[in-house]
Protein backbone atom coordinates (compact mmCIF):
# COMPACT_ATOMS: atom_id res chain seq x y z
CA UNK A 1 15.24 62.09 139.94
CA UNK A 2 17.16 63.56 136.57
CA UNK A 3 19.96 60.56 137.35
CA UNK A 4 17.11 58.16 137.80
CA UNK A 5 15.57 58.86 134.85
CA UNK A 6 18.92 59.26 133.11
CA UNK A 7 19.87 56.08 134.30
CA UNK A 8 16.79 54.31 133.28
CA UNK A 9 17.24 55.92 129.50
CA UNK A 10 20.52 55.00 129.31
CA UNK A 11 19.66 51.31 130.27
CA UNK A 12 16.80 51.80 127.58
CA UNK A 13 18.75 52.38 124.81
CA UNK A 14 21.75 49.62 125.37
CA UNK A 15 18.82 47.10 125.65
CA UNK A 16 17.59 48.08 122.40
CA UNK A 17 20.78 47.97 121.11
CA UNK A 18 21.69 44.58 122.40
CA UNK A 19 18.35 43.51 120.73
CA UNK A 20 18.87 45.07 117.50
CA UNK A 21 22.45 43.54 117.64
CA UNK A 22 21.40 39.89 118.09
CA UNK A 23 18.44 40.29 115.50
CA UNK A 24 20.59 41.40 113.26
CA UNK A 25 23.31 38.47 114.30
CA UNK A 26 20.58 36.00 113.62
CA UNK A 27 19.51 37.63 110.12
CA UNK A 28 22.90 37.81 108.81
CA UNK A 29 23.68 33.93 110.07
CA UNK A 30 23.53 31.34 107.33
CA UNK A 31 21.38 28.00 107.18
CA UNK A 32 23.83 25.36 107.14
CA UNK A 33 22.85 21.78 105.39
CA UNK A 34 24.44 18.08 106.36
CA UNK A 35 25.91 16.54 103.17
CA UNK A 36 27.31 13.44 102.70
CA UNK A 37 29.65 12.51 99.61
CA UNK A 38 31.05 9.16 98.65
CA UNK A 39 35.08 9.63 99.25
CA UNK A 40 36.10 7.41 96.39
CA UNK A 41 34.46 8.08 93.12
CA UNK A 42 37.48 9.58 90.84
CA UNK A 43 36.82 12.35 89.64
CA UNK A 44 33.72 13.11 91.00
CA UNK A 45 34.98 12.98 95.11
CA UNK A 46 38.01 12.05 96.25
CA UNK A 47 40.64 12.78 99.38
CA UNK A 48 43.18 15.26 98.39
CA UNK A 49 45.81 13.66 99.74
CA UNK A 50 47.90 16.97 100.66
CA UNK A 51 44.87 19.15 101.82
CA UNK A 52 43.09 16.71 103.49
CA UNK A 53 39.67 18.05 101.98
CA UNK A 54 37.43 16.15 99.36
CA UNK A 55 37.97 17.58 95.93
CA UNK A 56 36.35 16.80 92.62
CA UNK A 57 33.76 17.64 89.98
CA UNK A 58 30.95 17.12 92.61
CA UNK A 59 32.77 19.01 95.26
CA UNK A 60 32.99 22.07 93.15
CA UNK A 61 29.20 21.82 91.89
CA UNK A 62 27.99 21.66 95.39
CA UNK A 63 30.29 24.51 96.55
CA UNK A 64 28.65 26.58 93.71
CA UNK A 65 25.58 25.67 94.63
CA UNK A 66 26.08 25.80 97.84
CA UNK A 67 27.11 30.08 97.27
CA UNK A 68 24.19 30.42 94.75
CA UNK A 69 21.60 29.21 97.08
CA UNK A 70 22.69 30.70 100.59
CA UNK A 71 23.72 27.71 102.38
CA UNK A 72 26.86 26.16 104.28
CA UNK A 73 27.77 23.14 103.55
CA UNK A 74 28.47 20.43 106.92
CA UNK A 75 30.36 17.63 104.37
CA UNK A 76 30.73 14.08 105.23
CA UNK A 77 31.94 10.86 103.84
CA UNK A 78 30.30 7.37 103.62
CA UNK A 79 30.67 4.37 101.59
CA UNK A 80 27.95 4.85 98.81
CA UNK A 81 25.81 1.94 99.51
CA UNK A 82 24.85 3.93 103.00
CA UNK A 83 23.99 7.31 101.44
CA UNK A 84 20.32 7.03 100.15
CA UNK A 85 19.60 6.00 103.73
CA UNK A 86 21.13 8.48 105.33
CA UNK A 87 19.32 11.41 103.21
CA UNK A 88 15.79 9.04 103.53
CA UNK A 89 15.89 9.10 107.30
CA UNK A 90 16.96 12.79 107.89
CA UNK A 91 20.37 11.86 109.01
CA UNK A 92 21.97 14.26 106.42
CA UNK A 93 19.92 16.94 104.51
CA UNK A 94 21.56 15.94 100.94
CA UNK A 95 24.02 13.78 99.13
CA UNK A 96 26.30 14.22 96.40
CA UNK A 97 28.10 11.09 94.96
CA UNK A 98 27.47 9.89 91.14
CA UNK A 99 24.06 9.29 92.21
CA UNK A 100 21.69 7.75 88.77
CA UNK A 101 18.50 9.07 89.16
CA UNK A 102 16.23 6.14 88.86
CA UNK A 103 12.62 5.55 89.47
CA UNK A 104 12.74 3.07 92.80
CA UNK A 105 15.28 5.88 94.48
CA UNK A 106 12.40 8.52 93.67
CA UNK A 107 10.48 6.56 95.60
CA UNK A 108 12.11 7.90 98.82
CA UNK A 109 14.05 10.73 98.17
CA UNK A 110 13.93 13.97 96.23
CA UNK A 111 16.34 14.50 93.11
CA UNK A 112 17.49 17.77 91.88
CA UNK A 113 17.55 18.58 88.17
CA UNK A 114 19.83 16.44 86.54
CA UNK A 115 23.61 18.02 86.78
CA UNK A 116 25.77 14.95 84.73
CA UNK A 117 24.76 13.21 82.19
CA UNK A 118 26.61 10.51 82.04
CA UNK A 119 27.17 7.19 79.41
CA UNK A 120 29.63 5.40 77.37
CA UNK A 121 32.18 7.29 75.27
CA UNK A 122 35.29 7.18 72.35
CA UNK A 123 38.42 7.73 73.45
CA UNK A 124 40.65 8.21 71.18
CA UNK A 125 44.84 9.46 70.13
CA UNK A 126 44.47 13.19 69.11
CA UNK A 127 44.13 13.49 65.56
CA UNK A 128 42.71 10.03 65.04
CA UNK A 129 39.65 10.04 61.75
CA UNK A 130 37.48 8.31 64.79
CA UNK A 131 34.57 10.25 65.81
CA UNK A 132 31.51 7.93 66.39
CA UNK A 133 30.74 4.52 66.77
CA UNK A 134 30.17 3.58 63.20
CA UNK A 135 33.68 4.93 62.80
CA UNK A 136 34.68 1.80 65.33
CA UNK A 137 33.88 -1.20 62.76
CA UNK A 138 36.77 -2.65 61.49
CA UNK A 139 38.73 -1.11 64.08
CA UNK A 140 40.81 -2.55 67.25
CA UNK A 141 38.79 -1.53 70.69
CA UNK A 142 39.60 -1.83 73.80
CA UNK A 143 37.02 -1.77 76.93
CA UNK A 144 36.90 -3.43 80.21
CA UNK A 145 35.73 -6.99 81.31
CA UNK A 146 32.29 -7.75 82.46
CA UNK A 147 31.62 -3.80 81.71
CA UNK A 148 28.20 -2.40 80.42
CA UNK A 149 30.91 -0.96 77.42
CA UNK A 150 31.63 -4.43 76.58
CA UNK A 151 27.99 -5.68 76.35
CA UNK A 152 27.11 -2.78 74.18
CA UNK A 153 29.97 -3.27 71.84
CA UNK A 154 29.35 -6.70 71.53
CA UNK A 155 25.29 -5.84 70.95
CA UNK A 156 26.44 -3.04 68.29
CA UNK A 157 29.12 -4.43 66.69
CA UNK A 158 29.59 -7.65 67.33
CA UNK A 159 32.51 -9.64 64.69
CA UNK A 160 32.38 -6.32 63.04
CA UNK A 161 35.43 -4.96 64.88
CA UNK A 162 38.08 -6.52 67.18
CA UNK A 163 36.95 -5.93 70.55
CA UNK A 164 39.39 -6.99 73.54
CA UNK A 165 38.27 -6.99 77.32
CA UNK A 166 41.04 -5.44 79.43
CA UNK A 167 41.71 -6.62 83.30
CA UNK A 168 41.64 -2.56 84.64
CA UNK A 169 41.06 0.49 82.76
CA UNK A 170 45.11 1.36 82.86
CA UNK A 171 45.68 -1.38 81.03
CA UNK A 172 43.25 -0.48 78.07
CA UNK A 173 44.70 2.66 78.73
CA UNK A 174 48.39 1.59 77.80
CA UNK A 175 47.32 -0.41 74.65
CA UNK A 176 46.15 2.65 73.46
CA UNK A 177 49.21 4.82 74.29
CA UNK A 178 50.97 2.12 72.43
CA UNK A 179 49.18 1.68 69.27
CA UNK A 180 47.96 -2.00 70.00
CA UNK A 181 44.21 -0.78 69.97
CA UNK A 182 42.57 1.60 67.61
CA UNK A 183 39.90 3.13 70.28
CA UNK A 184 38.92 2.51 73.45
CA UNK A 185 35.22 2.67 74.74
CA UNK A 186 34.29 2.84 78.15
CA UNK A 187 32.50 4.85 80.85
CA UNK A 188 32.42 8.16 79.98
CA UNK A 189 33.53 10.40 83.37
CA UNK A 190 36.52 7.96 83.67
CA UNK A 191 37.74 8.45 79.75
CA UNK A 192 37.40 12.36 80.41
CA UNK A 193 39.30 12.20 83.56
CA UNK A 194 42.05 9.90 81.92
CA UNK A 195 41.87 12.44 78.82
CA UNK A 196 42.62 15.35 81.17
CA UNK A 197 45.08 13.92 83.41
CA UNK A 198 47.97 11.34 82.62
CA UNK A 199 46.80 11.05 78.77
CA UNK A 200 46.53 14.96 78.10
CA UNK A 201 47.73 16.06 74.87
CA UNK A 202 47.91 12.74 73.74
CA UNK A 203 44.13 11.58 73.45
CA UNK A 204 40.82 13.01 73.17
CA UNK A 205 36.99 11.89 74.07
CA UNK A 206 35.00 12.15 70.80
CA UNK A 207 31.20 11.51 69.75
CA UNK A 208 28.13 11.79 72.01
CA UNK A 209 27.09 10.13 74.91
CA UNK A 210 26.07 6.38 74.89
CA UNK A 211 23.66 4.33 76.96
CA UNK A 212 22.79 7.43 79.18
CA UNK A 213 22.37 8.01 82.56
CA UNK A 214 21.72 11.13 84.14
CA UNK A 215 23.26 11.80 88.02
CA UNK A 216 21.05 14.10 90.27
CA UNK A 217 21.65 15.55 94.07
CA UNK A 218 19.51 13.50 96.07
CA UNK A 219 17.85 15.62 99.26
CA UNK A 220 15.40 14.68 101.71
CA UNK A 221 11.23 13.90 100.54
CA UNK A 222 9.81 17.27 100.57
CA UNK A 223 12.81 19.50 101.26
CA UNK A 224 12.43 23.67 100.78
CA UNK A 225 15.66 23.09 99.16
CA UNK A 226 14.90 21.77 95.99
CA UNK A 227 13.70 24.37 94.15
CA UNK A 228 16.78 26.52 95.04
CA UNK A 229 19.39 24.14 94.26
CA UNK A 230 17.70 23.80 91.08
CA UNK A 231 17.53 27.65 90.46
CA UNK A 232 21.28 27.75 91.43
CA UNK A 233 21.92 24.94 88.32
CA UNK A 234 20.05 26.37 86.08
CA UNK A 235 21.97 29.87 86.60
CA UNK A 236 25.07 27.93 86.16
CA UNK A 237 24.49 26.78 83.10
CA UNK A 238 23.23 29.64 81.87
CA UNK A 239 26.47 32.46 82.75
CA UNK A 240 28.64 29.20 81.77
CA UNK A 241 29.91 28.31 84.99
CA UNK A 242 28.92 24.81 85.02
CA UNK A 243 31.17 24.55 81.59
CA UNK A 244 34.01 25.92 83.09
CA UNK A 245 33.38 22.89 85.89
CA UNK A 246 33.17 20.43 83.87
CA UNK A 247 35.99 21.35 81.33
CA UNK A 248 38.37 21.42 84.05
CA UNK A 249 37.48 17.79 84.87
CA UNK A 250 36.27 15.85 81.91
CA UNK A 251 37.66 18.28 79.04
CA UNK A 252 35.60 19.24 76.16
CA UNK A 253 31.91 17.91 76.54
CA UNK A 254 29.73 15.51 74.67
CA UNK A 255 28.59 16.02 71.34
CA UNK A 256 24.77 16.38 70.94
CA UNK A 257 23.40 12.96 69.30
């Protein structure tokens, strides 16, 4: 009878065990979330070509999110034309890509707090008396054809300044390396990448921000995740994380208008 009842104790105790283990197996697993990325937005997302991983200003916001807010991240590509779709039917539970928060893509999904805001900007050689657009008239610019940059110049300046439409950004790139054009103007993310990258040391983005838009993660209608994504950002910005994010992309950030 003492064996039996040892037995049955014994048997007891590694059942309680077994339960507390897997409890505690279940409490200490993390949610993980399905995200989907565009891979070809430089320098927002984009194939490191050595790794094999997506890198990129929006890679390292999510993954800092991602820590802040307690979840894994399950990251996919798509080509960005698919991606409201896939977080509006539940395919993926959020999306990270350059994506504008607009009115008609409120509609059907849920945006978090804006993260970049993003616009037309001055790019200038370093040390160049340039700083905003008023700065431009008289001036040699060079943007891109059939650009929003070039409308706006055109709208703002007009015969005021000497505004030339370049084929690809590399090439207004290259007249400003070699003195044929004062200033170039032209979306802002890709200015700050080229400032930090091939032209570093040799140019610099100056002046605010123009013709804003403002990019947002987009997550499913009525996700619990909004609010903590947006409590993740807002910690960011406030221990200067996000700053040190963006700096390492874009360089030194917008002045404020």
């Amino acid at each position: 009878m003492k064996n039996n009842a040892r037995l049955r104790k014994t048997l007891a105790l590694s059942a309680l065990a077994l339960s507390l283990g897997v409890c505690g197996a279940a409490t200490a697993q993390q949610t993980t979330l399905k995200a989907v990325t565009d891979p070809s937005f430089v320098p927002f997302e984009m194939m490191d070509q050595d790794s094999g991983k997506m890198v990129g200003f929006d890679m390292d916001i999510l993954q800092e999110i991602a820590d802040r807010a307690g979840f894994d991240v399950d990251l996919k590509t798509m080509d960005f034309n698919g991606i409201i779709p896939a977080v509006q039917t539940g395919n993926v539970d959020l999306a990270i890509a350059g994506i504008t928060i607009t009115d008609e893509r409120q509609k059907i999904v849920d945006f978090s707090d804006p993260y970049y805001d993003s616009g037309l900007r001055i790019l200038v050689k370093d040390g160049s008396e340039v700083k905003t657009l008023d700065d431009l008239a008289g001036k040699r610019i060079g943007t891109k054809i059939g650009s929003t940059s070039y409308d706006f110049l055109q709208q703002q300046l007009g015969d005021k300044a000497e505004i030339t439409p370049y084929p690809g950004s590399s090439d207004m790139y290259m007249a400003l390396m070699g003195g044929n054009v004062d200033a170039v103007f032209y979306d802002a993310p890709n200015v700050g990448y080229f400032a930090q990258t091939k032209g570093k040391g040799r140019v610099e983005t100056v002046g605010p921000l123009y013709e804003g838009q403002q990019y947002g993660i987009a997550l499913a209608k009525g996700s619990d995740w909004v609010e903590p994504v947006n409590q993740a950002l807002a910690a960011m910005h406030k221990d200067g994380s996000y700053d040190e994010i963006y700096e390492k992309w874009f360089g030194k950030a917008p002045d404020a208008k």
